[in-house]
PDB file of N, CA and C in Angstrom:
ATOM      1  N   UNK A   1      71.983  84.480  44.376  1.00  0.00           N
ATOM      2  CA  UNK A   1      71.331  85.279  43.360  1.00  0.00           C
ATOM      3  C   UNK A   1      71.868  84.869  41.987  1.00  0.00           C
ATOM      4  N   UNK A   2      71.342  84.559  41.320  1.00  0.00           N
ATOM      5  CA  UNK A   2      71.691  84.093  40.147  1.00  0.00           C
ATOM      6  C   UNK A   2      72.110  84.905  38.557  1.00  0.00           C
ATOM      7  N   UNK A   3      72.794  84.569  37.682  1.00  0.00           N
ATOM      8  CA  UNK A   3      73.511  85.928  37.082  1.00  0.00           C
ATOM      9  C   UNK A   3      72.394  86.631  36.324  1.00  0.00           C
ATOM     10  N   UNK A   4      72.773  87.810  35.729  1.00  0.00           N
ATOM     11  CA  UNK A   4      72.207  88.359  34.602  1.00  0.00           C
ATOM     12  C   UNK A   4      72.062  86.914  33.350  1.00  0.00           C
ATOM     13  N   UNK A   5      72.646  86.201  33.121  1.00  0.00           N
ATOM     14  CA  UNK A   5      72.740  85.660  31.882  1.00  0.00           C
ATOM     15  C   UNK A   5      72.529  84.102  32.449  1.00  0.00           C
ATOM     16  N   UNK A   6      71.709  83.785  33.499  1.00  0.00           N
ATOM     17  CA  UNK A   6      71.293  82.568  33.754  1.00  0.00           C
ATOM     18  C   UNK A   6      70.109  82.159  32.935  1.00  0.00           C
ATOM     19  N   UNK A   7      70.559  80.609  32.455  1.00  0.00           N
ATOM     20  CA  UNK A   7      69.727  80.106  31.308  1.00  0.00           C
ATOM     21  C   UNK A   7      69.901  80.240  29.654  1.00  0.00           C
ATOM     22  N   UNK A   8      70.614  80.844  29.957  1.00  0.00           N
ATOM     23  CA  UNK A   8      71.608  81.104  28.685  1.00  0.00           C
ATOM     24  C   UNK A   8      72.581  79.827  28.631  1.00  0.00           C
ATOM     25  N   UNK A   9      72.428  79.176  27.169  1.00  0.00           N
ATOM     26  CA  UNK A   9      73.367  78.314  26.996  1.00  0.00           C
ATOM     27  C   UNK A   9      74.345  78.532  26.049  1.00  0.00           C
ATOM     28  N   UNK A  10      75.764  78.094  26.584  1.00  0.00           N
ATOM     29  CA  UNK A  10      76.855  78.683  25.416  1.00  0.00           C
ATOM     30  C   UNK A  10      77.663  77.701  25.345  1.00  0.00           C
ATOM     31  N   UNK A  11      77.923  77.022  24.201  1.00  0.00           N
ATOM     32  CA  UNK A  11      78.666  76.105  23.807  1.00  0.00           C
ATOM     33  C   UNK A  11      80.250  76.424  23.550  1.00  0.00           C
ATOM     34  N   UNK A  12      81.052  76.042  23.919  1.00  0.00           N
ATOM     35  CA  UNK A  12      82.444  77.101  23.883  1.00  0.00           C
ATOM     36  C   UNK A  12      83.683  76.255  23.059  1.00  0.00           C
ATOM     37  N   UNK A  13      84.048  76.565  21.901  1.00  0.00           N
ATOM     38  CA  UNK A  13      84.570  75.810  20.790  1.00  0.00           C
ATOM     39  C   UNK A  13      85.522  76.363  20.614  1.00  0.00           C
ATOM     40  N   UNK A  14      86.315  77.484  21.600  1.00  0.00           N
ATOM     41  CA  UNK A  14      87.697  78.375  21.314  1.00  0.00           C
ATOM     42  C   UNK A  14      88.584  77.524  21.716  1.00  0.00           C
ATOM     43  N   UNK A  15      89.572  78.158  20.907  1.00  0.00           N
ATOM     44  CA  UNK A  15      90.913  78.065  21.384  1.00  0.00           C
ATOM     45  C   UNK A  15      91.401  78.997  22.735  1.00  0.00           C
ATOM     46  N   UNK A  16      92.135  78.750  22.958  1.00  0.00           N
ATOM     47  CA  UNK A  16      93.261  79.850  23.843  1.00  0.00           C
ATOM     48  C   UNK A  16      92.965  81.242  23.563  1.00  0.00           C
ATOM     49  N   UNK A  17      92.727  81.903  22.462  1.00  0.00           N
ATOM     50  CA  UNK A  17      92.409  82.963  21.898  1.00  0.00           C
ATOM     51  C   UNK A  17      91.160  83.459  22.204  1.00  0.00           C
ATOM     52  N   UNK A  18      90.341  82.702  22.331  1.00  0.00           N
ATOM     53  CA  UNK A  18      88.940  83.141  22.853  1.00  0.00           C
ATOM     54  C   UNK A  18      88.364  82.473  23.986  1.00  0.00           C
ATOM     55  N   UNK A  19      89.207  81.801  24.695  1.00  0.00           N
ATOM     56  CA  UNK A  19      88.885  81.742  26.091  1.00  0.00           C
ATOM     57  C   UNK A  19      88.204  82.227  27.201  1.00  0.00           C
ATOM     58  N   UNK A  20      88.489  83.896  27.149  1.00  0.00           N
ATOM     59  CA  UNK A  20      88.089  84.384  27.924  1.00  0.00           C
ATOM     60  C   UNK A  20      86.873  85.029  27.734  1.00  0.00           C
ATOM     61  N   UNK A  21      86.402  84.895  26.076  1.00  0.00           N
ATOM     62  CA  UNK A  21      84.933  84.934  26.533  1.00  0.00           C
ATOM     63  C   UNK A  21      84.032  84.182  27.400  1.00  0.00           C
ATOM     64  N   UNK A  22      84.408  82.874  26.917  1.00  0.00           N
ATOM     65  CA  UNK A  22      83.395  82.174  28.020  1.00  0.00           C
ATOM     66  C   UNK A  22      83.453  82.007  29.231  1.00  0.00           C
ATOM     67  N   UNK A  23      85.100  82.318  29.898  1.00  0.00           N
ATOM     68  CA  UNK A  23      84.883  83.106  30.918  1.00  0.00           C
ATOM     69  C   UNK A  23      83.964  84.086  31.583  1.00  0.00           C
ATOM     70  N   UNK A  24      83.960  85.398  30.803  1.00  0.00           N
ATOM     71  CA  UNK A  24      83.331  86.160  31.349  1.00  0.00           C
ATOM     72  C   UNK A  24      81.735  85.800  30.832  1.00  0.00           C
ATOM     73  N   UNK A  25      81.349  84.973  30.366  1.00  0.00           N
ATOM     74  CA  UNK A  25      79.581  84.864  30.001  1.00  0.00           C
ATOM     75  C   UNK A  25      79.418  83.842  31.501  1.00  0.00           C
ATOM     76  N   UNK A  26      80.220  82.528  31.738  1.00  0.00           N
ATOM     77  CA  UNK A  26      79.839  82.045  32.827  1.00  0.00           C
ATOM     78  C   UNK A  26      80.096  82.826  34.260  1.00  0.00           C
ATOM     79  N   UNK A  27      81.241  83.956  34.157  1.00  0.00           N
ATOM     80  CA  UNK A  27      80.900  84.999  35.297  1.00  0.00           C
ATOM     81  C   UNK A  27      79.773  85.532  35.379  1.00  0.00           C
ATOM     82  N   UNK A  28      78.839  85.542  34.516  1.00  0.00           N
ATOM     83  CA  UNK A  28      77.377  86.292  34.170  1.00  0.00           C
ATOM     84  C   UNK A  28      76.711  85.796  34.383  1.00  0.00           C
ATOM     85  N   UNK A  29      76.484  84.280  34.849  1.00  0.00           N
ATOM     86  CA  UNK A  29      75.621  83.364  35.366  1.00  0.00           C
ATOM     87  C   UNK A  29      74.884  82.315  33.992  1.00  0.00           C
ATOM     88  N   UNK A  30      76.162  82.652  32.946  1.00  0.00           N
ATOM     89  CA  UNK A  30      75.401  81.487  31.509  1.00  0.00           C
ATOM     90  C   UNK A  30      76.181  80.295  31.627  1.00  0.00           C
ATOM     91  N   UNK A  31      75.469  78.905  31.182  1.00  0.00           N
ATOM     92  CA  UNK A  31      75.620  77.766  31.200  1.00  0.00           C
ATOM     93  C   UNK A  31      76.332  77.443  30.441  1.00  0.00           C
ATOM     94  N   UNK A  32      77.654  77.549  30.347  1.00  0.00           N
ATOM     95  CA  UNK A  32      78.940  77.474  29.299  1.00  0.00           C
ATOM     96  C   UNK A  32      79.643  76.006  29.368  1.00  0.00           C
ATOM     97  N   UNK A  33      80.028  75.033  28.387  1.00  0.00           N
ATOM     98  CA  UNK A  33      80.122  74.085  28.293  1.00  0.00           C
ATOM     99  C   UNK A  33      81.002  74.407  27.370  1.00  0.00           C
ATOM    100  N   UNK A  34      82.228  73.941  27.901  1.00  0.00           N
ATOM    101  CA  UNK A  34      83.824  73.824  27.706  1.00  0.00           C
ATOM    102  C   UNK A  34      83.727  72.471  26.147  1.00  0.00           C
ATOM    103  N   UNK A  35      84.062  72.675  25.163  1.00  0.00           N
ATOM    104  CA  UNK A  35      84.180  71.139  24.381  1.00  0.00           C
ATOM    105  C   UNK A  35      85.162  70.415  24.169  1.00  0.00           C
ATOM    106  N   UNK A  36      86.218  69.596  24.564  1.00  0.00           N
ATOM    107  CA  UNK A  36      87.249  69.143  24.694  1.00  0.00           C
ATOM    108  C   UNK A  36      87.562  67.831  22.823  1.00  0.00           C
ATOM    109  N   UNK A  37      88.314  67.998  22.626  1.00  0.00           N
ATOM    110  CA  UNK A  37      88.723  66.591  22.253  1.00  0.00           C
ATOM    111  C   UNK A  37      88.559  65.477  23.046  1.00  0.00           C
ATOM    112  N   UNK A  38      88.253  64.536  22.548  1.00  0.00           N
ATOM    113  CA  UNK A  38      89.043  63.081  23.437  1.00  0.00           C
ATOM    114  C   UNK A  38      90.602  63.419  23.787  1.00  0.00           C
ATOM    115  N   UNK A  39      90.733  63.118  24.932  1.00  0.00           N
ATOM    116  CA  UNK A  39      92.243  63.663  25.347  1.00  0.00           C
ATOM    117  C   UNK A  39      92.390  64.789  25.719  1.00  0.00           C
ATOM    118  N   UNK A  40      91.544  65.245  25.983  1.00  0.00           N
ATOM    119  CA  UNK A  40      91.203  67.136  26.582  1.00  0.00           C
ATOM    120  C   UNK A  40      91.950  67.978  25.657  1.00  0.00           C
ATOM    121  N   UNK A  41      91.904  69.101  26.084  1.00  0.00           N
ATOM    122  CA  UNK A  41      92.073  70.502  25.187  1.00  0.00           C
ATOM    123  C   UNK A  41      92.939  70.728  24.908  1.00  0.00           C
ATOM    124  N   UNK A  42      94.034  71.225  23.988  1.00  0.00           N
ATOM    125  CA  UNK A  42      95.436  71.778  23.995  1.00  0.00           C
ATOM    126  C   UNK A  42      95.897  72.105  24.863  1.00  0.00           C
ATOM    127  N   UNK A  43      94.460  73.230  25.350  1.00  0.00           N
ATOM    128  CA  UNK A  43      94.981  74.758  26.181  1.00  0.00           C
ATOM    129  C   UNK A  43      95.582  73.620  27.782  1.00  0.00           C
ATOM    130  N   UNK A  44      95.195  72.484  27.820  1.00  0.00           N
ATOM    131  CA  UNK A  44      95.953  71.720  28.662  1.00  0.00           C
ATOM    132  C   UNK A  44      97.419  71.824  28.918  1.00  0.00           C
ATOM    133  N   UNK A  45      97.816  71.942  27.756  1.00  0.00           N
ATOM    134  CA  UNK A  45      99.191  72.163  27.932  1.00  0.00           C
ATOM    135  C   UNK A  45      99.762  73.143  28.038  1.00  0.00           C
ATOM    136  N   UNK A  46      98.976  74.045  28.242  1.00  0.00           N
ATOM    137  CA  UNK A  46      99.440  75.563  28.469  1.00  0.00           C
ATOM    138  C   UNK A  46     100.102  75.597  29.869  1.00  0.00           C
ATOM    139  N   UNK A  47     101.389  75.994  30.084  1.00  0.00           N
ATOM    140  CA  UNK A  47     102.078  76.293  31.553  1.00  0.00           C
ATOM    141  C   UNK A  47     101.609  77.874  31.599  1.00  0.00           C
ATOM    142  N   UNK A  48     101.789  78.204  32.930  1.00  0.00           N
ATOM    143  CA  UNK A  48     102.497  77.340  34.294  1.00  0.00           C
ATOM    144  C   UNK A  48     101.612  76.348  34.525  1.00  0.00           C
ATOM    145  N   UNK A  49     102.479  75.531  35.139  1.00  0.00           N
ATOM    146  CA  UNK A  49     101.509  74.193  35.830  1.00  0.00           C
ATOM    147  C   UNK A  49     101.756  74.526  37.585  1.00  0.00           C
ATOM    148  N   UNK A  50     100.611  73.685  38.046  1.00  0.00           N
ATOM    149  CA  UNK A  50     100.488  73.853  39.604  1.00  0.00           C
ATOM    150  C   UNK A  50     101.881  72.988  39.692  1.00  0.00           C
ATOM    151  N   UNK A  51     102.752  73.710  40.718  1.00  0.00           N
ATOM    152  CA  UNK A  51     103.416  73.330  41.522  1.00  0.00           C
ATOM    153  C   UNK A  51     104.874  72.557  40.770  1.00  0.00           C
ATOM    154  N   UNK A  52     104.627  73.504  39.349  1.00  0.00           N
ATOM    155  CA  UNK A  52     105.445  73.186  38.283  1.00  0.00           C
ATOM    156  C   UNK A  52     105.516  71.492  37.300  1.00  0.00           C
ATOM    157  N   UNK A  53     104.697  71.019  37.906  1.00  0.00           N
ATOM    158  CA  UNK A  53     104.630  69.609  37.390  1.00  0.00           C
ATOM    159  C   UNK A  53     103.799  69.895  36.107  1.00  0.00           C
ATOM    160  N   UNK A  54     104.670  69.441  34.995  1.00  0.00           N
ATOM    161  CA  UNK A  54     103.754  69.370  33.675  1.00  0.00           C
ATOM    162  C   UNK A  54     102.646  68.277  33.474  1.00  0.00           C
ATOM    163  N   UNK A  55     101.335  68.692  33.451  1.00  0.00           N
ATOM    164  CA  UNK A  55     100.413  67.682  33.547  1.00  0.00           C
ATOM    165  C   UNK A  55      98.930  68.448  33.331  1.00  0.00           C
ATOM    166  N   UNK A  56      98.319  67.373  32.376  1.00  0.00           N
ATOM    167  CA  UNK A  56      96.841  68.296  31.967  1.00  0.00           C
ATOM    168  C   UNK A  56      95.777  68.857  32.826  1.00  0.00           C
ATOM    169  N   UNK A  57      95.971  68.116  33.953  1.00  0.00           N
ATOM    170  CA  UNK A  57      95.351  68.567  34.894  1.00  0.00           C
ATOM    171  C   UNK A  57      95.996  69.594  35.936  1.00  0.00           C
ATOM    172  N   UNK A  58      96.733  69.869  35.564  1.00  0.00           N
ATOM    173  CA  UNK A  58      97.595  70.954  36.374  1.00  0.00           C
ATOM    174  C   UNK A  58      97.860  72.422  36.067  1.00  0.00           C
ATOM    175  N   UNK A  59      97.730  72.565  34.328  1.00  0.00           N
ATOM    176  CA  UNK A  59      97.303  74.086  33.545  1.00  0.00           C
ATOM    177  C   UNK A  59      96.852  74.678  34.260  1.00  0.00           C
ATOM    178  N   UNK A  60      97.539  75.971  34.977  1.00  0.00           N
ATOM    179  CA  UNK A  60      97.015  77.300  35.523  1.00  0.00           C
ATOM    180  C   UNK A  60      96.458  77.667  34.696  1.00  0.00           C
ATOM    181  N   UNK A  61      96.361  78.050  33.230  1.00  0.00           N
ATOM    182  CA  UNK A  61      95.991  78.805  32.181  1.00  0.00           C
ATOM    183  C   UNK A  61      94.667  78.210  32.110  1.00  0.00           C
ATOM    184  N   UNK A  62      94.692  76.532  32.005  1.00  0.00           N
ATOM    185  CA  UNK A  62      93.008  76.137  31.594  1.00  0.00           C
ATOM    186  C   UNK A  62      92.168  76.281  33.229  1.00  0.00           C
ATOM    187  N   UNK A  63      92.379  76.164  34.384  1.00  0.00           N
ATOM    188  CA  UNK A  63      92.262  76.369  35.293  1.00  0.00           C
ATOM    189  C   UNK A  63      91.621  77.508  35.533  1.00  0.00           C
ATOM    190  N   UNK A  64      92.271  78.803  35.040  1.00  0.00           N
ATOM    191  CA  UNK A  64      91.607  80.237  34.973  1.00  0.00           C
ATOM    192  C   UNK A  64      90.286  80.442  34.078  1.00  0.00           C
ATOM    193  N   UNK A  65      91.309  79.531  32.781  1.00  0.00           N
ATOM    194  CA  UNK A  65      89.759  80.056  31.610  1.00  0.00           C
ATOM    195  C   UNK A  65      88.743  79.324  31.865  1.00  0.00           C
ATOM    196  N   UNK A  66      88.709  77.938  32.852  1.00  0.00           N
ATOM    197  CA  UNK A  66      87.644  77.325  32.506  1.00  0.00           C
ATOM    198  C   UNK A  66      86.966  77.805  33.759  1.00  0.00           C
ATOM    199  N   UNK A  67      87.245  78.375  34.470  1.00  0.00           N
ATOM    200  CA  UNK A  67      86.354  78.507  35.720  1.00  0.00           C
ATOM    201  C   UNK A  67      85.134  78.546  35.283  1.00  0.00           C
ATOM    202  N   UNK A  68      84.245  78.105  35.738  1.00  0.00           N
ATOM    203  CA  UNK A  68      82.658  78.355  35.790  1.00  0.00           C
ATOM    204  C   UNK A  68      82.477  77.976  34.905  1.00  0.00           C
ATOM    205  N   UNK A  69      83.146  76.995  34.372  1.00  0.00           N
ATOM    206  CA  UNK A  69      82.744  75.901  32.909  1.00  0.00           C
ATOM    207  C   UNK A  69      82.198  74.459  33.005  1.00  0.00           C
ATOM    208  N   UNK A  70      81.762  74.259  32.373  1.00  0.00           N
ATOM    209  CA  UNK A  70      81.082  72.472  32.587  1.00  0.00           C
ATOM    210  C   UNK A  70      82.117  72.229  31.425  1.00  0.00           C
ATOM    211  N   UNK A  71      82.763  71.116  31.780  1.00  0.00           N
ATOM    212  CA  UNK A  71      83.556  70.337  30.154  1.00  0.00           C
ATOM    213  C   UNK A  71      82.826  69.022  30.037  1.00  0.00           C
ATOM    214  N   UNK A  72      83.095  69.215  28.445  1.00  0.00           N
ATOM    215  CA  UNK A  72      82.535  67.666  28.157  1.00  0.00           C
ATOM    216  C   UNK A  72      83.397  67.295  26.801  1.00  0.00           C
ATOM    217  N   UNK A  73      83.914  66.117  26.643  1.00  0.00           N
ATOM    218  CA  UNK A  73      84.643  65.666  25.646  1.00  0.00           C
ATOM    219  C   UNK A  73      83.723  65.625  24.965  1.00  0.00           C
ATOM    220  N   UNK A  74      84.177  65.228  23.101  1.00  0.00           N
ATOM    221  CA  UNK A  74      83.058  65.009  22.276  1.00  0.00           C
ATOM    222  C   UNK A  74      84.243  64.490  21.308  1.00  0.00           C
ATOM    223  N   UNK A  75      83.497  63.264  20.892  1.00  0.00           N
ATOM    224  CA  UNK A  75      84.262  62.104  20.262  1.00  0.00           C
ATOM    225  C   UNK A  75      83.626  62.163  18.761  1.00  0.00           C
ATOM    226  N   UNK A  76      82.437  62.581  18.567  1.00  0.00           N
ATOM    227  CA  UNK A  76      81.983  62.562  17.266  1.00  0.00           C
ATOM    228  C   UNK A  76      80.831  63.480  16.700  1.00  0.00           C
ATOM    229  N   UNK A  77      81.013  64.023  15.154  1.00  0.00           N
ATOM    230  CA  UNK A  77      80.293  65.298  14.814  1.00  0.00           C
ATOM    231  C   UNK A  77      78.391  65.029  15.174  1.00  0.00           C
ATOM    232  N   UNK A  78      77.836  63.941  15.505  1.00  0.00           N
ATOM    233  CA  UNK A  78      77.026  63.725  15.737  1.00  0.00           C
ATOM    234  C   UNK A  78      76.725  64.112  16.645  1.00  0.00           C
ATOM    235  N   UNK A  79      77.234  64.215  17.849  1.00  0.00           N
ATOM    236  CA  UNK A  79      77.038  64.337  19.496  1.00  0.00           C
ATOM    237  C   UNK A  79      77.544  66.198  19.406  1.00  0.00           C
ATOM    238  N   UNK A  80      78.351  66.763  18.649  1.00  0.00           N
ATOM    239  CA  UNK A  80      78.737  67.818  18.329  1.00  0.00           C
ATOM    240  C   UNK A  80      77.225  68.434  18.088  1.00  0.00           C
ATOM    241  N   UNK A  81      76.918  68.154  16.997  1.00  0.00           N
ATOM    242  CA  UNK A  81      75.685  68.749  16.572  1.00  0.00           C
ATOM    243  C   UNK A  81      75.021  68.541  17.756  1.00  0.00           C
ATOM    244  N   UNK A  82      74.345  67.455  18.354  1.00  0.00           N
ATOM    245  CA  UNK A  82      73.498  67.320  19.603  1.00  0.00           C
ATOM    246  C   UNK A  82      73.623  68.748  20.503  1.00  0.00           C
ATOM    247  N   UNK A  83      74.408  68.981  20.699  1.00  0.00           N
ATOM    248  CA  UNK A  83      74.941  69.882  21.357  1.00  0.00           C
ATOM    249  C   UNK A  83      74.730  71.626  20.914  1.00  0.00           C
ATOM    250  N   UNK A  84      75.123  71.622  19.938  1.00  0.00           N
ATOM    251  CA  UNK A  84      74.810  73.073  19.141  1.00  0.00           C
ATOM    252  C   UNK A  84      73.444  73.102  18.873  1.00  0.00           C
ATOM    253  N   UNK A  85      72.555  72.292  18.818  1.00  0.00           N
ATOM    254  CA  UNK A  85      71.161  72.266  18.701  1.00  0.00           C
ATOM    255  C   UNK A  85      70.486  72.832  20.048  1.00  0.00           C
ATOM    256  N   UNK A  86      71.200  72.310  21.054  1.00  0.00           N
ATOM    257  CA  UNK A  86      70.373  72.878  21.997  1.00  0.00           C
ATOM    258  C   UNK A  86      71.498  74.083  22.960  1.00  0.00           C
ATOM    259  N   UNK A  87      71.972  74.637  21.995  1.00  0.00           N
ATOM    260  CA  UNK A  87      72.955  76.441  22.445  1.00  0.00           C
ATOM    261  C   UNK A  87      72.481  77.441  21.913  1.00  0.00           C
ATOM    262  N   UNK A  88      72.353  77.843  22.436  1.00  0.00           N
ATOM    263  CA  UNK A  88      72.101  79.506  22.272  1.00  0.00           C
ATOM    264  C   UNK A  88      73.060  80.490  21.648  1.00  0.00           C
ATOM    265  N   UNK A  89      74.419  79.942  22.223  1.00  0.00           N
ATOM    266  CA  UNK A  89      75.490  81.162  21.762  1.00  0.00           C
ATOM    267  C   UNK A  89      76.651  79.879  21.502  1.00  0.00           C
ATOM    268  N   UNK A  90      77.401  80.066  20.382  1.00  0.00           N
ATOM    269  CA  UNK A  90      78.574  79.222  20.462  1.00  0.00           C
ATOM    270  C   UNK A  90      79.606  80.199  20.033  1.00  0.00           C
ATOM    271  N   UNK A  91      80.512  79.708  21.063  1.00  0.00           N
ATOM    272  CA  UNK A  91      82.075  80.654  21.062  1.00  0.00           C
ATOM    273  C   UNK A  91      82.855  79.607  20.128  1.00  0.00           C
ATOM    274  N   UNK A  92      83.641  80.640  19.061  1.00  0.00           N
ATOM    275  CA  UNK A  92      84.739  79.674  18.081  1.00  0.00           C
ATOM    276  C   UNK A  92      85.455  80.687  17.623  1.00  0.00           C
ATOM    277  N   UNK A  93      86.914  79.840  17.482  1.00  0.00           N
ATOM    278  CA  UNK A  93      87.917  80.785  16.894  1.00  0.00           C
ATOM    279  C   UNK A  93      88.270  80.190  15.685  1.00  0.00           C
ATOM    280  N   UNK A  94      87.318  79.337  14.933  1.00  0.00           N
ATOM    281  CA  UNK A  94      87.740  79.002  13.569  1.00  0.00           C
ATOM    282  C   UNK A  94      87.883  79.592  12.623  1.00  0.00           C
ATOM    283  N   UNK A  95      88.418  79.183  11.726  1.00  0.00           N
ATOM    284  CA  UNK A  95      88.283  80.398  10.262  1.00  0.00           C
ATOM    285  C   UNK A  95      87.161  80.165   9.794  1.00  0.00           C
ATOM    286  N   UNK A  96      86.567  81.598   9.426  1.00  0.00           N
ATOM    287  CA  UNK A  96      85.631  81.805   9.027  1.00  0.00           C
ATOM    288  C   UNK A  96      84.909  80.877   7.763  1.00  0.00           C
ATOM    289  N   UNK A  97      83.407  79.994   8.515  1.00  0.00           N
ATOM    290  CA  UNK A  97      83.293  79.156   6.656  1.00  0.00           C
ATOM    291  C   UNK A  97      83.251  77.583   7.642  1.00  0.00           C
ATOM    292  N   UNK A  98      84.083  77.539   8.419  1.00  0.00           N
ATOM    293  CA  UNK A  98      84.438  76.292   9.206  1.00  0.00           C
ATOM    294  C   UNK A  98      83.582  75.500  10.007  1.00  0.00           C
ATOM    295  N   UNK A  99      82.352  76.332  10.289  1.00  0.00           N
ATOM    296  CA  UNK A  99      81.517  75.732  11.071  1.00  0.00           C
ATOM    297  C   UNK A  99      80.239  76.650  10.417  1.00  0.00           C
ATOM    298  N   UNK A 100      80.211  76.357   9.450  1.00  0.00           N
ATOM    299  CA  UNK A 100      78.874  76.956   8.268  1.00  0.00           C
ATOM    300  C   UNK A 100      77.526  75.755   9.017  1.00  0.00           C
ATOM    301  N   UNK A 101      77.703  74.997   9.210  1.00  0.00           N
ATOM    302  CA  UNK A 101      76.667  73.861   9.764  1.00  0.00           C
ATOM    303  C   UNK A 101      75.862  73.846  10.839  1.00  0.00           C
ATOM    304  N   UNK A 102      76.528  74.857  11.557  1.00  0.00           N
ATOM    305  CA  UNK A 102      75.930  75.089  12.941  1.00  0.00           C
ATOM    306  C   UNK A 102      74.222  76.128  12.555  1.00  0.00           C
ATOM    307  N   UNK A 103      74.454  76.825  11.177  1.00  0.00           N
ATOM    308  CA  UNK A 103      73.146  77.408  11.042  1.00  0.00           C
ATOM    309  C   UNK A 103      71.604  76.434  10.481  1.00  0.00           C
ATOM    310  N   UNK A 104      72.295  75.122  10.007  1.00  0.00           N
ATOM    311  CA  UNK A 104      71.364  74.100   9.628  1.00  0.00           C
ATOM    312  C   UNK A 104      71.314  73.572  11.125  1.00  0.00           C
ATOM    313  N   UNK A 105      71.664  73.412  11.795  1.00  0.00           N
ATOM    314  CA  UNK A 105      71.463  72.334  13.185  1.00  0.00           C
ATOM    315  C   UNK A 105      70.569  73.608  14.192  1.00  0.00           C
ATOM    316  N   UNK A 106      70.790  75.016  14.231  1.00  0.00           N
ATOM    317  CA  UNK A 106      69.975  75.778  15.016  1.00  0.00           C
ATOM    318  C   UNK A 106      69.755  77.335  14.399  1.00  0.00           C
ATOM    319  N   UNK A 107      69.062  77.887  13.509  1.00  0.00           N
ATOM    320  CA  UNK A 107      69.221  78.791  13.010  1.00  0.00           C
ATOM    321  C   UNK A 107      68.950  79.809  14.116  1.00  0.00           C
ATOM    322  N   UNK A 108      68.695  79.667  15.104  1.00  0.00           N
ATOM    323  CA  UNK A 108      69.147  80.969  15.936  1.00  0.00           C
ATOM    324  C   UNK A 108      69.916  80.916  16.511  1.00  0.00           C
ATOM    325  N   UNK A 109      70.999  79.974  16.751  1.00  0.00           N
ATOM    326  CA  UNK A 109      72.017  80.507  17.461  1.00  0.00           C
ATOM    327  C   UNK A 109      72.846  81.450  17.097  1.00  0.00           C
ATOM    328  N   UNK A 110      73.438  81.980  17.915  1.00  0.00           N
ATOM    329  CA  UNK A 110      74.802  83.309  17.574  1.00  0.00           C
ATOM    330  C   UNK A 110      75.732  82.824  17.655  1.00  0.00           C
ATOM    331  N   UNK A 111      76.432  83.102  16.728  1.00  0.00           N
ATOM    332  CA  UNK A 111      77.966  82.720  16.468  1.00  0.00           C
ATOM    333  C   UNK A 111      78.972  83.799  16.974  1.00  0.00           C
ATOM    334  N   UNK A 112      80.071  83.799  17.788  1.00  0.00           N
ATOM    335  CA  UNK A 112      80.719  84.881  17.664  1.00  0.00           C
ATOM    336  C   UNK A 112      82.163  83.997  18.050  1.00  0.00           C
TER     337      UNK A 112
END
């Protein structure tokens, strides 16, 4: 059965701090897409690590938040935009002003 919020696309641009929204939107059945740096996410380095070994792929912390996430690196503001063009909702913990651009690339998306 598929969620309340299937077909919903959410682009997810947090930090550690807002993680767990897109958690709980892809618990809801929305299409949440994790955005990494080249070199994956900080929150990589967040311990505990599985089985105590420090390693990016081993973050319990990104492990939890990303559940039910699609990741995709993004190497350049071009492919960035690609992306926010076709979201619906983008999650960010920037300072406010920081991502003013996202309303020229899709004026309906929601920012929160």
């Amino acid at each position: 059965m598929p969620g309340m919020l299937a077909g919903l696309r959410v682009l997810d641009l947090a930090d550690q701090s807002g993680a767990l929204a897109g958690k709980l939107l892809a618990g809801l059945g929305a299409d949440v897409v994790l955005v990494e740096p080249p070199g994956g996410s900080p929150m990589r380095a967040i311990p505990p690590f599985w089985r105590g070994a420090p390693d990016p792929e081993r973050s319990l912390f990104l492990w939890f938040y990303a559940a039910g996430k699609r990741s995709i690196s993004v190497a350049d503001a071009a492919e960035l935009r690609r992306l926010a063009a076709a979201a619906d909702v983008v999650i960010e913990t920037a300072p406010p002003g920081t991502l003013g651009w996202l309303r020229e690339v899709s004026p309906r998306v929601i920012v929160a």
